[in-house]
PDB file of N, CA and C in Angstrom:
ATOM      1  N   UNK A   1     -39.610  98.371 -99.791  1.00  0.00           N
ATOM      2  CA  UNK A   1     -39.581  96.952-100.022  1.00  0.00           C
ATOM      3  C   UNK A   1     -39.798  96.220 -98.695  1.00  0.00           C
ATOM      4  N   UNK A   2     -39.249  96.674 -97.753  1.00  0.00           N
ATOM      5  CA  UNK A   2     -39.188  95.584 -96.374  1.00  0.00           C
ATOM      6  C   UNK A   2     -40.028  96.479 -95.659  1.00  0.00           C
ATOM      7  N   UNK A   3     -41.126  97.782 -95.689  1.00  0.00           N
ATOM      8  CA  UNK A   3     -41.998  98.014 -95.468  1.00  0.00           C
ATOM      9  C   UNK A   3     -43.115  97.190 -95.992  1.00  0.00           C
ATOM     10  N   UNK A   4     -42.987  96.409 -96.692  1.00  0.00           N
ATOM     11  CA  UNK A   4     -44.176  95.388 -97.631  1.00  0.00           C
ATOM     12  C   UNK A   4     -44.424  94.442 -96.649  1.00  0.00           C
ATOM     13  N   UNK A   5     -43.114  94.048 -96.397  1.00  0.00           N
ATOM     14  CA  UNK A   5     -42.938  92.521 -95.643  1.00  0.00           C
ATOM     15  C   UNK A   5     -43.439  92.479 -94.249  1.00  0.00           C
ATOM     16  N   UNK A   6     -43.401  93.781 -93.678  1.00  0.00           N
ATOM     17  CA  UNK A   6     -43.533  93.766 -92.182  1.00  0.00           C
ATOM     18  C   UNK A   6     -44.591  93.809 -91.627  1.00  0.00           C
ATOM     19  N   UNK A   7     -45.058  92.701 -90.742  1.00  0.00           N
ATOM     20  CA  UNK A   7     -46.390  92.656 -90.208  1.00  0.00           C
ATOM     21  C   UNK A   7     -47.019  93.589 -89.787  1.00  0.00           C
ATOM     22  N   UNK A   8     -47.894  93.883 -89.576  1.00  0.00           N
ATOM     23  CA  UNK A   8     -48.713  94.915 -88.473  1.00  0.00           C
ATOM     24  C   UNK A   8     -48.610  94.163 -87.274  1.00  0.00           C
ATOM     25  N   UNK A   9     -48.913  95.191 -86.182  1.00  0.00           N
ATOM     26  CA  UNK A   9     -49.109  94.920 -84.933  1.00  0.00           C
ATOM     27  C   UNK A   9     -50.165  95.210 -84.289  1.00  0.00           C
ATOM     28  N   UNK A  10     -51.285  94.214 -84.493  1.00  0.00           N
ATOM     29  CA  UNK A  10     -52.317  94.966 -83.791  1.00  0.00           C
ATOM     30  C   UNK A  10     -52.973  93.466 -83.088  1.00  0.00           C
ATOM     31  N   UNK A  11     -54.030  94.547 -82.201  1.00  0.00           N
ATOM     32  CA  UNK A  11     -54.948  93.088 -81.335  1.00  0.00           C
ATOM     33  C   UNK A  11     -55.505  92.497 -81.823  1.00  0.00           C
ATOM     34  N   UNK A  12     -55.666  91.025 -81.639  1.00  0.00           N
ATOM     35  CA  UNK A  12     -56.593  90.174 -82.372  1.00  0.00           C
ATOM     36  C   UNK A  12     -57.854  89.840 -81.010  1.00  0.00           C
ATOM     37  N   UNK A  13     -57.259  89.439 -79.806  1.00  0.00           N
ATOM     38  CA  UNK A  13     -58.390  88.739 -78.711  1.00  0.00           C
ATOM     39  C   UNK A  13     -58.551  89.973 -78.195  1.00  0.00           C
ATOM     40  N   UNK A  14     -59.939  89.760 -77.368  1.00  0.00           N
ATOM     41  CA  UNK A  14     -60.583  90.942 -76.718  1.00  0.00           C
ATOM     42  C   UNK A  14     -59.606  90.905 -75.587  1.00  0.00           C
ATOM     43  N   UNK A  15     -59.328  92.491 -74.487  1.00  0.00           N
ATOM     44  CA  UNK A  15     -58.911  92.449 -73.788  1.00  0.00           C
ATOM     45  C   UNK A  15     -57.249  92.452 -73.751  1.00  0.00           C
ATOM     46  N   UNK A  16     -57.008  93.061 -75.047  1.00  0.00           N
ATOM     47  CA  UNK A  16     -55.538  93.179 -75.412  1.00  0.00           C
ATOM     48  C   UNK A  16     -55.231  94.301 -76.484  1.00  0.00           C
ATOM     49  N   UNK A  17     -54.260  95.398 -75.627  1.00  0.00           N
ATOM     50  CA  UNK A  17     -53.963  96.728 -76.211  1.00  0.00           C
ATOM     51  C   UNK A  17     -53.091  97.193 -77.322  1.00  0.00           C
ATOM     52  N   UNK A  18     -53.601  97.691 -78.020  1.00  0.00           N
ATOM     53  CA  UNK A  18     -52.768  97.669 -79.493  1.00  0.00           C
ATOM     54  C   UNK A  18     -51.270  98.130 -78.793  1.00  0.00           C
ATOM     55  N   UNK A  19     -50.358  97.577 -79.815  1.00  0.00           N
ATOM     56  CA  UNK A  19     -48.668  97.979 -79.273  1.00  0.00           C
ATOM     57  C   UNK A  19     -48.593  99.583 -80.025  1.00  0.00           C
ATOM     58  N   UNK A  20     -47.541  99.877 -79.119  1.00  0.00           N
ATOM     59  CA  UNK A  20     -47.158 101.305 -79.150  1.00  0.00           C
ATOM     60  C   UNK A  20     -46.128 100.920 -80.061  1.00  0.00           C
ATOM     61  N   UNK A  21     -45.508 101.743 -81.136  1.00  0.00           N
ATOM     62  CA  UNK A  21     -44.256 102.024 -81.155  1.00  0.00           C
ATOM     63  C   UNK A  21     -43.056 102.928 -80.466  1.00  0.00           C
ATOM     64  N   UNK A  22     -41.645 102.568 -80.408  1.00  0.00           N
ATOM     65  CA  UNK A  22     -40.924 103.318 -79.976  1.00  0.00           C
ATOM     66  C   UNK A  22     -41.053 104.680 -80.217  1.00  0.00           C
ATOM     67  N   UNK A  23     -40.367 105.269 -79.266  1.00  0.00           N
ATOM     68  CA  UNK A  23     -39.938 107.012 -79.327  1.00  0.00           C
ATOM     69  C   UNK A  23     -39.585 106.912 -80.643  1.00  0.00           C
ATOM     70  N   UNK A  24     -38.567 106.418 -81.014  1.00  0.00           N
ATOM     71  CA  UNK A  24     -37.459 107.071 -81.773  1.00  0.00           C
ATOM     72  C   UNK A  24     -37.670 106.024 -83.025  1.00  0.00           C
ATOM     73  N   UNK A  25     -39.160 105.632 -83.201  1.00  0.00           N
ATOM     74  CA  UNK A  25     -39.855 104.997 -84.946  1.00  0.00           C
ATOM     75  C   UNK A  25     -39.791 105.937 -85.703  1.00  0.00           C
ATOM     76  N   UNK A  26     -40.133 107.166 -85.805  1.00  0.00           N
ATOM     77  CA  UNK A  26     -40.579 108.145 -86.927  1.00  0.00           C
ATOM     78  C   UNK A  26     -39.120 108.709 -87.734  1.00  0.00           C
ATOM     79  N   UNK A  27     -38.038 108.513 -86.822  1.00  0.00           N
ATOM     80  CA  UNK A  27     -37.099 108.979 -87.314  1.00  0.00           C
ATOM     81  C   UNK A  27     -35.963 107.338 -88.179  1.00  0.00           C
ATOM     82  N   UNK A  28     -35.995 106.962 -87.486  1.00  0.00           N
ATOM     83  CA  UNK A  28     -35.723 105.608 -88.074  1.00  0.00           C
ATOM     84  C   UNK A  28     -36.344 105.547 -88.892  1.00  0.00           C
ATOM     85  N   UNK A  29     -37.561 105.398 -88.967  1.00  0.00           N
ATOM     86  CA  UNK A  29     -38.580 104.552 -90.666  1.00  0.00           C
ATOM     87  C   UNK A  29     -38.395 106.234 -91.126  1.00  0.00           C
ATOM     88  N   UNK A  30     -38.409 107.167 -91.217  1.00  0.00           N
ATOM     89  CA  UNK A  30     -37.662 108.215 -92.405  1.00  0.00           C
ATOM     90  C   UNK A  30     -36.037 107.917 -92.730  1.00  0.00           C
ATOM     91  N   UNK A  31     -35.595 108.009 -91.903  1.00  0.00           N
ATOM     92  CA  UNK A  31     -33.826 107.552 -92.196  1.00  0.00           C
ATOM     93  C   UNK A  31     -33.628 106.449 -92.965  1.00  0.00           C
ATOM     94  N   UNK A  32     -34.749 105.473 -92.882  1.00  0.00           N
ATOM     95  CA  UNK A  32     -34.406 103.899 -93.649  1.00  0.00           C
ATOM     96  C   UNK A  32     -35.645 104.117 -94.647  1.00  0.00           C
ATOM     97  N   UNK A  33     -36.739 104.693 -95.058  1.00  0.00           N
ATOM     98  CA  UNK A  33     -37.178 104.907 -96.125  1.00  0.00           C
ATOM     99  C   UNK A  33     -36.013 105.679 -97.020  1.00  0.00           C
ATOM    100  N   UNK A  34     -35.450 106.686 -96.807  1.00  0.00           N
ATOM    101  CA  UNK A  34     -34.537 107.834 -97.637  1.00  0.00           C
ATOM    102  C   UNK A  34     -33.640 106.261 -97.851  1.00  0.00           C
ATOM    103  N   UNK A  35     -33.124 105.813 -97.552  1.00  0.00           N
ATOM    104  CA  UNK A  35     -32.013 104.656 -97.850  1.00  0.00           C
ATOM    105  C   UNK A  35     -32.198 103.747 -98.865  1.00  0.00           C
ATOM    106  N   UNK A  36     -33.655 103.278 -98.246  1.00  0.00           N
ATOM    107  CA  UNK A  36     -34.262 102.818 -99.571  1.00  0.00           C
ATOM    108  C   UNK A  36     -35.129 102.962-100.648  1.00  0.00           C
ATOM    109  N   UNK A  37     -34.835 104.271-100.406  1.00  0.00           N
ATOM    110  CA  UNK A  37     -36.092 105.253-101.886  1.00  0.00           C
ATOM    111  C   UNK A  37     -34.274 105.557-102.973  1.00  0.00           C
ATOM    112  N   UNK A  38     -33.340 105.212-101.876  1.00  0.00           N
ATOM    113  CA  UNK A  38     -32.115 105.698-102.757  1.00  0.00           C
ATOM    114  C   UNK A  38     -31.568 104.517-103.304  1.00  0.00           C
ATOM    115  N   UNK A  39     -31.765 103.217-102.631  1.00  0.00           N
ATOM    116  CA  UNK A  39     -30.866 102.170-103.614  1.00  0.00           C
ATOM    117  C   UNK A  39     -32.047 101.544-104.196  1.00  0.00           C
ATOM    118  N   UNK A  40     -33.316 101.739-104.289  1.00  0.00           N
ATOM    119  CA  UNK A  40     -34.512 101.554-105.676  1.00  0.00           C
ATOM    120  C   UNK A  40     -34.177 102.135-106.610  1.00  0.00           C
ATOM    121  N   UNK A  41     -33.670 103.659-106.145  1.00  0.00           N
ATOM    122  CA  UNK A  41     -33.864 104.567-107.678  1.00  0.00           C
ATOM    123  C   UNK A  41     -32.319 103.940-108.093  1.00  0.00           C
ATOM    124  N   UNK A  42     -31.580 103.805-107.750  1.00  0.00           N
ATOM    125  CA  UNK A  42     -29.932 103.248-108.116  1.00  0.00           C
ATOM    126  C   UNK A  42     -30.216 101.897-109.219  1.00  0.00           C
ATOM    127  N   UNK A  43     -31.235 100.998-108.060  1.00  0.00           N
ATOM    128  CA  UNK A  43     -31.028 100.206-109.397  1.00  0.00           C
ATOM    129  C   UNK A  43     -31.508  99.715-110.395  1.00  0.00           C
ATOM    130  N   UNK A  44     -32.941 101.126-110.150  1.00  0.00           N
ATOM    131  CA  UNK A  44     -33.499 101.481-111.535  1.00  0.00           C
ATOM    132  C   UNK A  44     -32.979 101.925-112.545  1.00  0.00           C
ATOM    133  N   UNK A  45     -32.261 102.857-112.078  1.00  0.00           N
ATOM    134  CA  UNK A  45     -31.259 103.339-112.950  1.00  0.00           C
ATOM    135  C   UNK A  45     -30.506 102.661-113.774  1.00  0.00           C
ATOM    136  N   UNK A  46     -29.715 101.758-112.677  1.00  0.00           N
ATOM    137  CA  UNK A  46     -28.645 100.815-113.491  1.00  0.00           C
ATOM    138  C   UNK A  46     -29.142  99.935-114.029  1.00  0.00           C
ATOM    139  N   UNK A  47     -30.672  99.423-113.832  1.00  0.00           N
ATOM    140  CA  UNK A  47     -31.204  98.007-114.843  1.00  0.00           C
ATOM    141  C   UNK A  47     -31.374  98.946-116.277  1.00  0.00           C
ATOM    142  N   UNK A  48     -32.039 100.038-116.139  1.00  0.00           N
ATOM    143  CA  UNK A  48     -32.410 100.668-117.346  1.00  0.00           C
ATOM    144  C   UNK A  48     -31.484 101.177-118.207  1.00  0.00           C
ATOM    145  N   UNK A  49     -30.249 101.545-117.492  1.00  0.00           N
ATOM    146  CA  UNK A  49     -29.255 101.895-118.162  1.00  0.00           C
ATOM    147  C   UNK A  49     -28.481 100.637-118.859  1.00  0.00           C
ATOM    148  N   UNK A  50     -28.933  99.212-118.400  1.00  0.00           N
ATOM    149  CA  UNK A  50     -28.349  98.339-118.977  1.00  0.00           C
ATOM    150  C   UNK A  50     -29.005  98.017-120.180  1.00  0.00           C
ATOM    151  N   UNK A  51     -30.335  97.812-120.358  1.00  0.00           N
ATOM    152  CA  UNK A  51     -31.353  97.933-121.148  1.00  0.00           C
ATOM    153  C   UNK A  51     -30.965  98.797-122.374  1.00  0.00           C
ATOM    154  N   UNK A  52     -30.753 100.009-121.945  1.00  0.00           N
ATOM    155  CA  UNK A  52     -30.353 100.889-123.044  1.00  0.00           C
ATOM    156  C   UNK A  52     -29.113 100.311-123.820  1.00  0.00           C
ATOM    157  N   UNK A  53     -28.286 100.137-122.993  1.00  0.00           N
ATOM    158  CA  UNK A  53     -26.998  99.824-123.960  1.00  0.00           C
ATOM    159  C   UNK A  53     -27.203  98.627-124.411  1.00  0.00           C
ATOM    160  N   UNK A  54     -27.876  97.372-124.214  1.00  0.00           N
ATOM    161  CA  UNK A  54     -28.046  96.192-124.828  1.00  0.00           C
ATOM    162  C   UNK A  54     -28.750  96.700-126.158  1.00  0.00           C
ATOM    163  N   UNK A  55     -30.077  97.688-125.931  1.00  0.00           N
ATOM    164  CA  UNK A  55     -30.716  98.019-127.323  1.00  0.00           C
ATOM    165  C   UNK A  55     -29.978  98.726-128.250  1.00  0.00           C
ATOM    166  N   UNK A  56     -29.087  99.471-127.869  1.00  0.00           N
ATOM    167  CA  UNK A  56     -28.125 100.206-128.982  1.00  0.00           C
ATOM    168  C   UNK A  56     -27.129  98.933-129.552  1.00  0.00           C
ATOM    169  N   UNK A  57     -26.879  98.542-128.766  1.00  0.00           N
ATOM    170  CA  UNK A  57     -25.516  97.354-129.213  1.00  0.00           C
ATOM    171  C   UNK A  57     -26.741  96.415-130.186  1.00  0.00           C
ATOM    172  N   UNK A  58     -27.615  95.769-130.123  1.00  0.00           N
ATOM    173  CA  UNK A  58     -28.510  95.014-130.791  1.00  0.00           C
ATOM    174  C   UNK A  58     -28.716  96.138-132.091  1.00  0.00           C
ATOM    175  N   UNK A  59     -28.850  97.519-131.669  1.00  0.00           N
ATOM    176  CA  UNK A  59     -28.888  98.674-133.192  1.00  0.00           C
ATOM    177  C   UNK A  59     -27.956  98.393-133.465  1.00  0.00           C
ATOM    178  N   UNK A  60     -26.830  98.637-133.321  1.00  0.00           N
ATOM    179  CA  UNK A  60     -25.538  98.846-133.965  1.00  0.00           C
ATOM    180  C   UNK A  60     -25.219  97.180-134.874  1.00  0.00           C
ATOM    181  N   UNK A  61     -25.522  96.270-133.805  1.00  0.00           N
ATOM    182  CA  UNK A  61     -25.221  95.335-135.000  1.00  0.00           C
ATOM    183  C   UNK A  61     -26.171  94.962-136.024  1.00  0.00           C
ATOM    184  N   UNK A  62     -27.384  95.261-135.627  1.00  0.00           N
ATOM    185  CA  UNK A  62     -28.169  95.460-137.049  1.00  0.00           C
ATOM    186  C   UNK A  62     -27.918  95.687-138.186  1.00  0.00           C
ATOM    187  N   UNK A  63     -28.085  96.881-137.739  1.00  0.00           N
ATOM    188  CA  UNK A  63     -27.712  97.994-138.871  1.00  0.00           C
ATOM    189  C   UNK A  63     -26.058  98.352-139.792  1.00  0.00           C
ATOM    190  N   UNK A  64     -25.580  97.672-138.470  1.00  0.00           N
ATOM    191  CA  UNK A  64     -23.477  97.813-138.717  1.00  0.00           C
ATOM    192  C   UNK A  64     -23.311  96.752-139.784  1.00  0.00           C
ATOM    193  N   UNK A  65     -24.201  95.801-140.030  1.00  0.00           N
ATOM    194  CA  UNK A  65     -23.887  94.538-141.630  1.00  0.00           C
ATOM    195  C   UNK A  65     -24.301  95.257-142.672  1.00  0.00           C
TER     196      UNK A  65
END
């Protein structure tokens, strides 16, 4: 998600060197992708799991008259 948002860094005028990233980027943007590949799937989970129980409860009273 906040990989979406984040600019690039690169040269626009002649005579100016693309930026480096830090040493210690590759391990950070894996440590904070895993973080947030884990609270996406969480609250996929939990929207869908809400979903589900709204559609059973909407079955149940259907069908429960």
């Amino acid at each position: 998600m906040t990989r979406l948002l984040e600019t690039p860094q690169c040269s626009t005028g002649p005579g100016l060197e693309p930026a480096t990233p830090p040493a210690e980027a590759p391990d950070r943007h894996s440590s904070h992708a895993a973080l947030e590949s884990a609270v996406l799937r969480g609250f996929v989970y939990g929207v869908s799991g809400l979903v589900w129980l709204g559609v059973m409860a909407l079955f149940i009273h259907h069908f429960g008259r």
